[in-house]
C-alpha atoms as a PDB file:
ATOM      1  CA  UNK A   1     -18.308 -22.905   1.745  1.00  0.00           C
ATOM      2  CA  UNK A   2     -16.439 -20.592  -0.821  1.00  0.00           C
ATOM      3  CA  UNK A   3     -12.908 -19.922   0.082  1.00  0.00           C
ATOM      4  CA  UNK A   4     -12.885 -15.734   0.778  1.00  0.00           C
ATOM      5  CA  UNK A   5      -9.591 -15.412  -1.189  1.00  0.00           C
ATOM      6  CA  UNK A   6     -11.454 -16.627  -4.285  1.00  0.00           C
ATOM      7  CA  UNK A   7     -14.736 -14.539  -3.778  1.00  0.00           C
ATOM      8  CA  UNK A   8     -12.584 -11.259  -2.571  1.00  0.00           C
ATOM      9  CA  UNK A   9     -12.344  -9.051  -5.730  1.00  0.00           C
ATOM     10  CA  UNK A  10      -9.598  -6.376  -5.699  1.00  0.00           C
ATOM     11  CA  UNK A  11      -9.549  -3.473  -8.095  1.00  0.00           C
ATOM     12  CA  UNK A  12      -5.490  -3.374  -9.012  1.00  0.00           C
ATOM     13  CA  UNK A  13      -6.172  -0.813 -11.564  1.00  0.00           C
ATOM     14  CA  UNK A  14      -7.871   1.482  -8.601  1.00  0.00           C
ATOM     15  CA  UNK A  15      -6.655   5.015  -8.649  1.00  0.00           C
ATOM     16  CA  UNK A  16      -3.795   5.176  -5.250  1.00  0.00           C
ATOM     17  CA  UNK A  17      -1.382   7.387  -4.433  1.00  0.00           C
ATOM     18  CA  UNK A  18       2.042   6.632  -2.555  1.00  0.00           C
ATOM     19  CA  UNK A  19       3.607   8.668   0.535  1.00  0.00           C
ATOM     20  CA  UNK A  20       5.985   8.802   2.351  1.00  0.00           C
ATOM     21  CA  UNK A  21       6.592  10.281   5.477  1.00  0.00           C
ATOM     22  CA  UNK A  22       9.314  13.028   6.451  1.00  0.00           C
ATOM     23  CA  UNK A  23      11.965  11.072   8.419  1.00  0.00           C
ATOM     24  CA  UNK A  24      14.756  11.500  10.765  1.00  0.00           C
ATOM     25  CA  UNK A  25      17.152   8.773  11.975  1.00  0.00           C
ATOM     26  CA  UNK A  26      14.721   6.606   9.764  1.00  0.00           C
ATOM     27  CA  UNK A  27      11.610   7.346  12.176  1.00  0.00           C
ATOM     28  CA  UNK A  28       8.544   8.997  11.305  1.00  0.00           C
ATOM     29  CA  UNK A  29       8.203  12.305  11.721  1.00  0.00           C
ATOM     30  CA  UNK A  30       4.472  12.518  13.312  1.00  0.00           C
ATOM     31  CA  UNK A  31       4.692  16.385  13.201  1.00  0.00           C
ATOM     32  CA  UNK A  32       4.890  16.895   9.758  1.00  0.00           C
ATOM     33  CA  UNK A  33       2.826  15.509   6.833  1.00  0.00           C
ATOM     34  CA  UNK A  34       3.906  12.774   4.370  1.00  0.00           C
ATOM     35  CA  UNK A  35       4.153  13.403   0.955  1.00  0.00           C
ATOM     36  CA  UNK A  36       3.175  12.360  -2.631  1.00  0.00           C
ATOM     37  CA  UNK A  37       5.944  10.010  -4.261  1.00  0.00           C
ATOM     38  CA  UNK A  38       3.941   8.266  -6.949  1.00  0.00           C
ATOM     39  CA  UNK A  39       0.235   8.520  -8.421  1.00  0.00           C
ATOM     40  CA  UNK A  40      -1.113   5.641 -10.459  1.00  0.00           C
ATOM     41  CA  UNK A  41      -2.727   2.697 -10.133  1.00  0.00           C
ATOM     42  CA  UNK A  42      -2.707   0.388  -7.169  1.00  0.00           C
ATOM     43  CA  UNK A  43      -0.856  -2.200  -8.721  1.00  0.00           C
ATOM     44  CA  UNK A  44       1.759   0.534  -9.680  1.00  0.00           C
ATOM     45  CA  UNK A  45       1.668   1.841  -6.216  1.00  0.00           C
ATOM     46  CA  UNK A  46       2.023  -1.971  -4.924  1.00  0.00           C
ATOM     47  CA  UNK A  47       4.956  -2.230  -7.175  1.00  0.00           C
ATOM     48  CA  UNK A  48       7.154   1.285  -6.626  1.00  0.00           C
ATOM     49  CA  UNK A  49       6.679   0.530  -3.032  1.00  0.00           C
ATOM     50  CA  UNK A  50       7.783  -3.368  -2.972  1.00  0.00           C
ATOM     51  CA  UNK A  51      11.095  -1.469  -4.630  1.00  0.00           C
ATOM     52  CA  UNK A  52      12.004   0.135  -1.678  1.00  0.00           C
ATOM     53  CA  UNK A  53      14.748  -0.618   0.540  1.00  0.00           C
ATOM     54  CA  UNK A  54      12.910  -3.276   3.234  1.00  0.00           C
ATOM     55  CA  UNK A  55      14.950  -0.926   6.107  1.00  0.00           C
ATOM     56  CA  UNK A  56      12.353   2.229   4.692  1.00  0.00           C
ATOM     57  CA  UNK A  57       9.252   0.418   3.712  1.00  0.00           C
ATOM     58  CA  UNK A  58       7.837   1.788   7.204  1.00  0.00           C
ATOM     59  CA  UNK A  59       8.298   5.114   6.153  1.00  0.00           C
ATOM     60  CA  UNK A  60       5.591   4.580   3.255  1.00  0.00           C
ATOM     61  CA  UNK A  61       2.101   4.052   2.947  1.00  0.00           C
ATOM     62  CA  UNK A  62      -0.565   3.810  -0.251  1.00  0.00           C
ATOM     63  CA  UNK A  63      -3.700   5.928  -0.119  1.00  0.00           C
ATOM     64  CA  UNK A  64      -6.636   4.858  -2.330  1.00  0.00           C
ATOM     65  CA  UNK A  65     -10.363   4.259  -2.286  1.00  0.00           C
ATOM     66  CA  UNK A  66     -11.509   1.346   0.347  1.00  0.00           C
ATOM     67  CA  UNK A  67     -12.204  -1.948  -1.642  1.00  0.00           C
ATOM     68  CA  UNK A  68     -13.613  -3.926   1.911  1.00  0.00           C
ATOM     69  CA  UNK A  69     -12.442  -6.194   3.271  1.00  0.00           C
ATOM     70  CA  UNK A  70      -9.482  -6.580   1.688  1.00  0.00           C
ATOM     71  CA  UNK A  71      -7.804  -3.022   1.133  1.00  0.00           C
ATOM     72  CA  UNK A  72      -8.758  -0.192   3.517  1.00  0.00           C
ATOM     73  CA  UNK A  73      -8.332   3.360   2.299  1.00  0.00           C
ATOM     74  CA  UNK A  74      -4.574   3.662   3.858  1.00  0.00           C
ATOM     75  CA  UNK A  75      -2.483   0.619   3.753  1.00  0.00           C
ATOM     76  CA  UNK A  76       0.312   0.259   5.981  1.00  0.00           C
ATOM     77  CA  UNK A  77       3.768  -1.353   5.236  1.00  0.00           C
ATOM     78  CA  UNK A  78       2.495  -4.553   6.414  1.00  0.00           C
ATOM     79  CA  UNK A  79      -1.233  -4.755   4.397  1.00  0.00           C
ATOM     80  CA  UNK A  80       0.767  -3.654   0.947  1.00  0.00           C
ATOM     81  CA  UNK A  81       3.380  -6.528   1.954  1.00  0.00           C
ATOM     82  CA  UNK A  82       0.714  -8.867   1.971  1.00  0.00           C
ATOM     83  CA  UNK A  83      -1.747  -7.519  -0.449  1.00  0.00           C
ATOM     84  CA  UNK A  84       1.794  -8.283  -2.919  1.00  0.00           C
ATOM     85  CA  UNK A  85       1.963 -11.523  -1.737  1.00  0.00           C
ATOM     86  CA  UNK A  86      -1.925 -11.981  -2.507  1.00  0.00           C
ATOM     87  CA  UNK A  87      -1.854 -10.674  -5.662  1.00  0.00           C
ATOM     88  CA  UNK A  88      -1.568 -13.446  -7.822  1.00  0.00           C
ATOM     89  CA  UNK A  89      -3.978 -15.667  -6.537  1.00  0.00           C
ATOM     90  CA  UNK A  90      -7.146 -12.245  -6.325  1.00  0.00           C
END
């Protein structure tokens, strides 16, 4: 059995784009649409966003093309958190 870490490939150098969404009080604003911080790579989008203020991360989210099954084409707070984390070891 292969271990699916090892046999996951995942394309850091794929085209993304990071948002974030309008806030208030540090909520979401559902009603309005997020907006473009960075454009890069996903590795640079990874990065920018793991130098946000933890208290804001939920405000942002990474758009890029699906690489299954480890990214999905808009990653949450939580998947970038531990796409970071697995980023050494794809």
């Amino acid at each position: 059995m292969g271990d699916v870490v090892g046999e996951s490939k995942v394309d850091f150098g794929a085209l993304a784009v990071l948002n974030k969404w309008p806030s208030l009080a540090n909520q979401r604003q559902p009603d309005r649409q997020p907006y473009q911080v960075i454009e890069g790579t996903l590795d640079d989008c990874i990065s920018a966003f793991m130098g946000k203020p933890v208290a804001t991360r939920h405000l942002y989210e990474i758009r890029t093309m699906a690489q299954p099954p480890l990214v999905t084409e808009v990653l949450s707070a939580e998947h970038v958190i531990e796409l970071w984390r697995l980023r050494e070891f794809l």
